[in-house]
C-alpha atoms as a PDB file:
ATOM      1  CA  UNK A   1     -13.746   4.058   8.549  1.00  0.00           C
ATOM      2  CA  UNK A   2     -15.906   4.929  11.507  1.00  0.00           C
ATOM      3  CA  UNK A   3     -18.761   7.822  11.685  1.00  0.00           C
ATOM      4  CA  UNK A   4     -18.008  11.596  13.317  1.00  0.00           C
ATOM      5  CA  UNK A   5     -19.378  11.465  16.766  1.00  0.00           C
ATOM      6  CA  UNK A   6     -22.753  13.433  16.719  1.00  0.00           C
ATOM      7  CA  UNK A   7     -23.236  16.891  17.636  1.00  0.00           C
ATOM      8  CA  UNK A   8     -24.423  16.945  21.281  1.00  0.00           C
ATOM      9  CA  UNK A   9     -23.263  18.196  24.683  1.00  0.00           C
ATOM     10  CA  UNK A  10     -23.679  14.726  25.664  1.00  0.00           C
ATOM     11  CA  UNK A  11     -20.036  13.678  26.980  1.00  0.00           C
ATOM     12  CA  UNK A  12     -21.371  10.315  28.406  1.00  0.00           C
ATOM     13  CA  UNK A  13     -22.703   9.520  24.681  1.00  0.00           C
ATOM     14  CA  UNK A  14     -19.134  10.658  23.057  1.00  0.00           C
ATOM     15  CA  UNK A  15     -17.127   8.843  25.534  1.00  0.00           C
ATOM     16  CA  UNK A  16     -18.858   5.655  24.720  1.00  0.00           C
ATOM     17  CA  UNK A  17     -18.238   5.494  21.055  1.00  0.00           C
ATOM     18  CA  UNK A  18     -16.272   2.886  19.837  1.00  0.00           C
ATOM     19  CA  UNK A  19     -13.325   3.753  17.554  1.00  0.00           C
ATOM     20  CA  UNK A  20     -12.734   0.366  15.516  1.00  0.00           C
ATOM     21  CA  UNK A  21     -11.469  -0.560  12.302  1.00  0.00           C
ATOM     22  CA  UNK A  22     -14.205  -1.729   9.842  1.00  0.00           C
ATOM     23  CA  UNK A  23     -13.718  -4.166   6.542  1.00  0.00           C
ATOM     24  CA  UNK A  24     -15.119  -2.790   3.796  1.00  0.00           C
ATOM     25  CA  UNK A  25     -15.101  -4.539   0.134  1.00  0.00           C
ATOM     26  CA  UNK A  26     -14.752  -2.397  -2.808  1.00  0.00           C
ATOM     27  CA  UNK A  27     -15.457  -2.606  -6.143  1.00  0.00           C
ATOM     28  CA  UNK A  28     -14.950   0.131  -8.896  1.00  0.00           C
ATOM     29  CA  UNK A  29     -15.978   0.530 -12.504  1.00  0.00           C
ATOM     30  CA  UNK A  30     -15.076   4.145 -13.866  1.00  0.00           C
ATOM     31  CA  UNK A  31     -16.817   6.732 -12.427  1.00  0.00           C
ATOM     32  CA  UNK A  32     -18.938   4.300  -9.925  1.00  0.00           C
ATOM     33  CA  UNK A  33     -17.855   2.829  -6.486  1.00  0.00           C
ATOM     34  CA  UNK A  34     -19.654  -0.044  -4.798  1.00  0.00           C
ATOM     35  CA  UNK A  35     -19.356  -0.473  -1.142  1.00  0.00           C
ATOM     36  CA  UNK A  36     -20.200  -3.004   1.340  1.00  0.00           C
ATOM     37  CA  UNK A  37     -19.349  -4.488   4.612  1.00  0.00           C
ATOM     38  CA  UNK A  38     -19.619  -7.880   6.362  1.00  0.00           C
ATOM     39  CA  UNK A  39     -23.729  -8.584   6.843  1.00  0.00           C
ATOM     40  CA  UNK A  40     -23.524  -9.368  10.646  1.00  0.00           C
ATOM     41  CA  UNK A  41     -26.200 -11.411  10.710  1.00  0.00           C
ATOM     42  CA  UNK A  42     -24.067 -14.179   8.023  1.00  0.00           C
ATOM     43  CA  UNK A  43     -21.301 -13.794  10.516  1.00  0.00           C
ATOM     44  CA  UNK A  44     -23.170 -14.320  13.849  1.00  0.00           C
ATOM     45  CA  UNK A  45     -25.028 -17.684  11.855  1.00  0.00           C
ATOM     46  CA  UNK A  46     -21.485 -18.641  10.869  1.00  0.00           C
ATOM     47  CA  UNK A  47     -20.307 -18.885  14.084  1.00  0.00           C
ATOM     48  CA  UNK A  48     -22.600 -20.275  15.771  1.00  0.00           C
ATOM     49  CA  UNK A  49     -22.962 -22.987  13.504  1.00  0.00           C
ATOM     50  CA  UNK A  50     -18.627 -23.292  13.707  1.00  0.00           C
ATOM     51  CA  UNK A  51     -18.290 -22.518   9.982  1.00  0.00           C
ATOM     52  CA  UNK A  52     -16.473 -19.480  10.767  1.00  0.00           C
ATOM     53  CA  UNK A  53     -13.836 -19.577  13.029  1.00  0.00           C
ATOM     54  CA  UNK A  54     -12.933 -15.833  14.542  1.00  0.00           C
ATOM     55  CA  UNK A  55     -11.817 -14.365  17.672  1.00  0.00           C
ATOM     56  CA  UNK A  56     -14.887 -12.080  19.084  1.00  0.00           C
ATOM     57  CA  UNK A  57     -16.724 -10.776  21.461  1.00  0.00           C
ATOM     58  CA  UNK A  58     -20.754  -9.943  21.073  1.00  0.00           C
ATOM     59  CA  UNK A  59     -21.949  -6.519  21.253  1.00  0.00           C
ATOM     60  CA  UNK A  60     -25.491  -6.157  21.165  1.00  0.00           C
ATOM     61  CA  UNK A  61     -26.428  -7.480  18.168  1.00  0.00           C
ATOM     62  CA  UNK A  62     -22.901  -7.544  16.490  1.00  0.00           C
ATOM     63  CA  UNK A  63     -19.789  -8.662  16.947  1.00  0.00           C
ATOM     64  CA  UNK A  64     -16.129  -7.081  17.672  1.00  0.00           C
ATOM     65  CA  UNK A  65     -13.971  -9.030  16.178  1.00  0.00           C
ATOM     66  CA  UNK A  66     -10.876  -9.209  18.680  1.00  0.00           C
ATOM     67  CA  UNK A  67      -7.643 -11.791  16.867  1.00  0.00           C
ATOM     68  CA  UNK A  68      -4.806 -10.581  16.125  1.00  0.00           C
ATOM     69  CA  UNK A  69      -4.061  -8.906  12.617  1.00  0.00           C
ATOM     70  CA  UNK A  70      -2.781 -12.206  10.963  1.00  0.00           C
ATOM     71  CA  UNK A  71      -5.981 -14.112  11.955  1.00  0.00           C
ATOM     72  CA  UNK A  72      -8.207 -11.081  10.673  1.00  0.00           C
ATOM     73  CA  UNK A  73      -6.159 -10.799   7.551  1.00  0.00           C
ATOM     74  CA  UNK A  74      -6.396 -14.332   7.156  1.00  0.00           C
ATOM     75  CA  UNK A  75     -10.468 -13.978   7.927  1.00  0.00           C
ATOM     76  CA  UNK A  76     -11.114 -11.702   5.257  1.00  0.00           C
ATOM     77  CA  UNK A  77      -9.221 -13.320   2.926  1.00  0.00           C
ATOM     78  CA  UNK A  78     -11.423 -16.582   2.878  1.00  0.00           C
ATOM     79  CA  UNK A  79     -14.740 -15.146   2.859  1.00  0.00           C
ATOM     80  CA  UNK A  80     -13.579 -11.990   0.707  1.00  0.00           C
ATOM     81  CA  UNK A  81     -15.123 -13.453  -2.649  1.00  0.00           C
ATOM     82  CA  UNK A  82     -18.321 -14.743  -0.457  1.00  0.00           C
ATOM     83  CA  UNK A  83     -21.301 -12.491  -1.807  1.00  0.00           C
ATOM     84  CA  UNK A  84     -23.628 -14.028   1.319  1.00  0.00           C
ATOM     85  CA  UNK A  85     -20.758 -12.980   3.991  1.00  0.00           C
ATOM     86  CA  UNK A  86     -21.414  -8.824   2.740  1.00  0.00           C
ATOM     87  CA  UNK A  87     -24.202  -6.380   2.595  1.00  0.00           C
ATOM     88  CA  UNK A  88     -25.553  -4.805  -0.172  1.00  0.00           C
ATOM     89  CA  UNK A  89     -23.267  -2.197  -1.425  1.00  0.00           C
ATOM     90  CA  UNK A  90     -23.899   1.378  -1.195  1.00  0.00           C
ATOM     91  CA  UNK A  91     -23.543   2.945  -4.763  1.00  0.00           C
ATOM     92  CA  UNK A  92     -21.130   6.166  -5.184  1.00  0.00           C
ATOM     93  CA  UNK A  93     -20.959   7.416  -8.689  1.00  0.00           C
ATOM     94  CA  UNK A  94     -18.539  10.576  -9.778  1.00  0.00           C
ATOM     95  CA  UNK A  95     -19.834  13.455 -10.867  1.00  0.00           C
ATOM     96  CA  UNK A  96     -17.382  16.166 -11.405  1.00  0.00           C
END
């Protein structure tokens, strides 16, 4: 998932977006969808404290996480049951 780039003549700004792929964790219960995403301030305490081991690079208050797809996978795997490691989900409920 990433945002649409923002309405403005601005080709600097557009050129300068970042097209990445994002982790999300999902959880659904009927007609209700929780979303969240890793909280990147656990992940930048994580690693600096070596409890999290992940190819990155820092961007401004985040990181880009740069291994390959197996150690990603493998990333998301462990800390995909960790409630500290994600945000607070945004709440989508159905209602059609």
């Amino acid at each position: 998932i990433y945002p649409e780039a923002p309405e403005t003549v601005n080709t600097f700004y557009q050129d300068h977006l970042l097209r990445v792929h994002s982790f999300v964790r999902l959880e659904q219960d009927a007609d209700t969808l929780w979303v969240s995403d890793f909280d990147a301030e656990w992940l930048q305490n994580a690693a600096q404290k070596g409890t999290v081991r992940v190819s990155n690079i820092p961007m401004d208050g985040a990181m880009l996480l740069t291994g390959p797809t197996g150690e990603l996978q493998a990333f998301v795997q462990k800390y995909a049951k960790t409630p500290a490691a994600f945000t607070e989900p945004a709440k989508f409920v159905r209602t059609n």
